[in-house]
Protein backbone atom coordinates (compact mmCIF):
# COMPACT_ATOMS: atom_id res chain seq x y z
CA UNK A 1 3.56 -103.42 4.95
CA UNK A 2 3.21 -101.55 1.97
CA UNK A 3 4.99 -103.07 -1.20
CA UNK A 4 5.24 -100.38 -3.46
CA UNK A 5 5.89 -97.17 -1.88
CA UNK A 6 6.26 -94.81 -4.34
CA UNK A 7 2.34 -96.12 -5.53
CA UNK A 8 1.31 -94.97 -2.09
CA UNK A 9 3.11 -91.73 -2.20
CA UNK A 10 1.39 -90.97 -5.54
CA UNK A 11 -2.07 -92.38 -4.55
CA UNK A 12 -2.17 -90.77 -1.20
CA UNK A 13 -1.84 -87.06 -3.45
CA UNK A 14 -4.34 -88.49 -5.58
CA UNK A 15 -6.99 -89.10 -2.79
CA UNK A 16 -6.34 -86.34 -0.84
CA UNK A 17 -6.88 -84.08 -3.96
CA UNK A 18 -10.10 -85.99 -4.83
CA UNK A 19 -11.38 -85.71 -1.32
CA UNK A 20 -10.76 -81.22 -1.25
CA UNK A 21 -8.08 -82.10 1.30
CA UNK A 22 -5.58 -79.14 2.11
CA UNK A 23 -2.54 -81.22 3.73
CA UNK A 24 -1.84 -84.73 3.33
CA UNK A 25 0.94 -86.82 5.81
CA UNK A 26 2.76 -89.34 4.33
CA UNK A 27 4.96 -91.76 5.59
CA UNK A 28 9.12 -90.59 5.02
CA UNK A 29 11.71 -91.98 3.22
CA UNK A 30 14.65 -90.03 1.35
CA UNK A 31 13.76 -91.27 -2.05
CA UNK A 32 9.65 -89.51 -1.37
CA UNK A 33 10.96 -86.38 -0.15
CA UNK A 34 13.50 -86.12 -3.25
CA UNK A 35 10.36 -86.71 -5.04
CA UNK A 36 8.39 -83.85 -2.68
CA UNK A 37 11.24 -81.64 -3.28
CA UNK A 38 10.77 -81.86 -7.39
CA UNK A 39 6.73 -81.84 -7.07
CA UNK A 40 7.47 -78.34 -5.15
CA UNK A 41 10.26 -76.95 -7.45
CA UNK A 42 7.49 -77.67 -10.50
CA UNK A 43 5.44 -75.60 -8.61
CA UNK A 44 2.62 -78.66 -8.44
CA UNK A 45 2.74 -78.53 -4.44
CA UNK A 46 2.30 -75.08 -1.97
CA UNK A 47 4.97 -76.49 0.37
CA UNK A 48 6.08 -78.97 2.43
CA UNK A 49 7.25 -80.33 5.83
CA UNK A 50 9.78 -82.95 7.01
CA UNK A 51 8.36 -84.23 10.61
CA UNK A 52 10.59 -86.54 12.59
CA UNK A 53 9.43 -88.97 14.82
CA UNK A 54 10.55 -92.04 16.69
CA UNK A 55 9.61 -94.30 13.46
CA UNK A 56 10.54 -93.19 10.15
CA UNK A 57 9.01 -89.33 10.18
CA UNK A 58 5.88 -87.90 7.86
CA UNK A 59 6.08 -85.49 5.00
CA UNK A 60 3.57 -82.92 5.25
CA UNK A 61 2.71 -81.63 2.16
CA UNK A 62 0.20 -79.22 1.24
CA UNK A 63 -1.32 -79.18 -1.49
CA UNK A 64 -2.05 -76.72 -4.31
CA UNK A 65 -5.36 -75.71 -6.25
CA UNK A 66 -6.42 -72.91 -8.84
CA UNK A 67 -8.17 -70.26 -6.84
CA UNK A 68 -11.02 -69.50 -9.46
CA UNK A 69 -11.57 -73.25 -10.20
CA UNK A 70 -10.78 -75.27 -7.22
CA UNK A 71 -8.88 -77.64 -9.50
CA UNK A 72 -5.86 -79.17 -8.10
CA UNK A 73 -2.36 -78.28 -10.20
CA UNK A 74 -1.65 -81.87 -10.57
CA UNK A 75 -4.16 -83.28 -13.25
CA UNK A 76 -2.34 -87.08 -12.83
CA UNK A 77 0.16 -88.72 -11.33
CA UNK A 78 0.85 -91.99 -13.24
CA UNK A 79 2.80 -94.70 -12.45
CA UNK A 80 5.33 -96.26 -14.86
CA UNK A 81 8.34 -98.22 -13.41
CA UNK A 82 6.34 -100.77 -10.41
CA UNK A 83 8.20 -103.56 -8.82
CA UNK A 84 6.64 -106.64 -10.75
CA UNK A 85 8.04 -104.65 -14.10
CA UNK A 86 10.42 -101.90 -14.21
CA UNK A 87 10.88 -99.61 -16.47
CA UNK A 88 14.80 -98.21 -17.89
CA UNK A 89 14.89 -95.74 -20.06
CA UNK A 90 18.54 -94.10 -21.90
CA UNK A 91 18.89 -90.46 -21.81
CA UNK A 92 17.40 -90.26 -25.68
CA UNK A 93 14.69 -92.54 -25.04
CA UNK A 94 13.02 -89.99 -22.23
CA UNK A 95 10.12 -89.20 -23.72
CA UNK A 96 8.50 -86.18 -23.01
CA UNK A 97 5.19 -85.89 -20.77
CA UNK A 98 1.97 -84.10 -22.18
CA UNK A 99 4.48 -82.33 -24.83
CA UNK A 100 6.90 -80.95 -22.31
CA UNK A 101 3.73 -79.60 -20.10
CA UNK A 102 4.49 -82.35 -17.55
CA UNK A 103 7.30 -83.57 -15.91
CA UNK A 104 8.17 -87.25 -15.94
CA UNK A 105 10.56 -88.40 -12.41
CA UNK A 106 13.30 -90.36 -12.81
CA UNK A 107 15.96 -92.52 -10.42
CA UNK A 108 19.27 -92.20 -11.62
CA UNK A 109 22.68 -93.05 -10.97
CA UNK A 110 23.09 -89.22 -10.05
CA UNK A 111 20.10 -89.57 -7.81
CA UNK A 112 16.16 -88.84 -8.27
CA UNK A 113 15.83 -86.04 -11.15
CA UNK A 114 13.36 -84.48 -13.52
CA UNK A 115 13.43 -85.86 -17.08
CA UNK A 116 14.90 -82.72 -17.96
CA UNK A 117 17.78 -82.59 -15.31
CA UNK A 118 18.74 -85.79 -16.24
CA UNK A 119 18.77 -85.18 -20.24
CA UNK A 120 20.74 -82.13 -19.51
CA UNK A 121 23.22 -84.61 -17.43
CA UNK A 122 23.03 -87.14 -19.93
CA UNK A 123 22.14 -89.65 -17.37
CA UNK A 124 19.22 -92.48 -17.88
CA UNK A 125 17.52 -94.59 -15.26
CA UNK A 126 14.33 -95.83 -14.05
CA UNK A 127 10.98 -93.75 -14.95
CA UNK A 128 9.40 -93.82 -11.60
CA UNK A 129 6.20 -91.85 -12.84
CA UNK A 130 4.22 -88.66 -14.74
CA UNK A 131 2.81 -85.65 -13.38
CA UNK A 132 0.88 -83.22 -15.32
C-alpha cells in the first residue's frame, strides 16, 4: 500500500525519465489523471492514456524529450504539500515557480488547477507540487 500517492505519481515520471523510458503506467485515480491532464495541457507530456481494468485502471503516459538533446521537458517535479505536513496556500500567497517558467499544481475547492487557473479564480488550496 502506497501512502502517498501523488509522491509515486511524481517519482514514477522521475524514474522513468532517468532510465530513457518512452511510456510509463501508473496506477489510476481521478485526482492523477487531473494532474496528467495539466502535465499535458503544459505541454510537459506527448500524451496520454486512461486504461481500465478490473482494479483501479493505469494511466499511460508518454513521455516527452527535446529531439536535439535527449533531455526530458520536465527538469523537476518537486513535492510540497505530503501527508505528515501539508501545505495551504491563499490565492496571493501562490508563489510563482522558476519565475513563471514552471507551473506549480494545486487542489482546490474548484478542483485540481494550475497556480495560474486558480489565481485567475481567486481560489487557494493545497500546493500539491512544482514542475519545471
Amino acid at each position: 500500500m502506497v501512502t502517498d500517492p501523488i509522491a509515486d505519481f511524481l517519482t514514477r515520471i522521475r524514474n522513468a525519465q532517468m532510465a530513457g523510458h518512452r511510456v510509463v503506467d501508473i496506477p489510476a485515480s481521478n485526482l492523477k489523471k487531473r494532474m496528467t491532464e495539466i502535465l499535458y495541457k503544459q505541454g510537459y507530456i506527448l500524451k496520454y492514456k486512461f486504461e481500465e481494468d478490473n482494479k483501479q485502471g493505469v494511466i499511460k503516459i508518454a513521455l516527452k524529450y527535446d529531439a536535439d538533446t535527449k533531455q526530458p521537458a520536465i527538469q523537476s517535479l518537486e513535492r510540497v504539500s505530503r501527508p505528515g505536513l501539508r501545505q495551504y496556500a491563499k490565492p496571493t500567497d501562490i508563489r510563482r515557480v522558476k519565475n513563471g517558467l514552471g507551473v506549480a499544481i494545486l487542489s482546490t475547492s474548484k478542483g485540481v488547477l494550475t497556480d495560474k487557473e486558480a489565481k485567475a479564480q481567486n481560489v487557494g488550496g493545497e500546493v500539491l507540487c512544482y514542475i519545471y
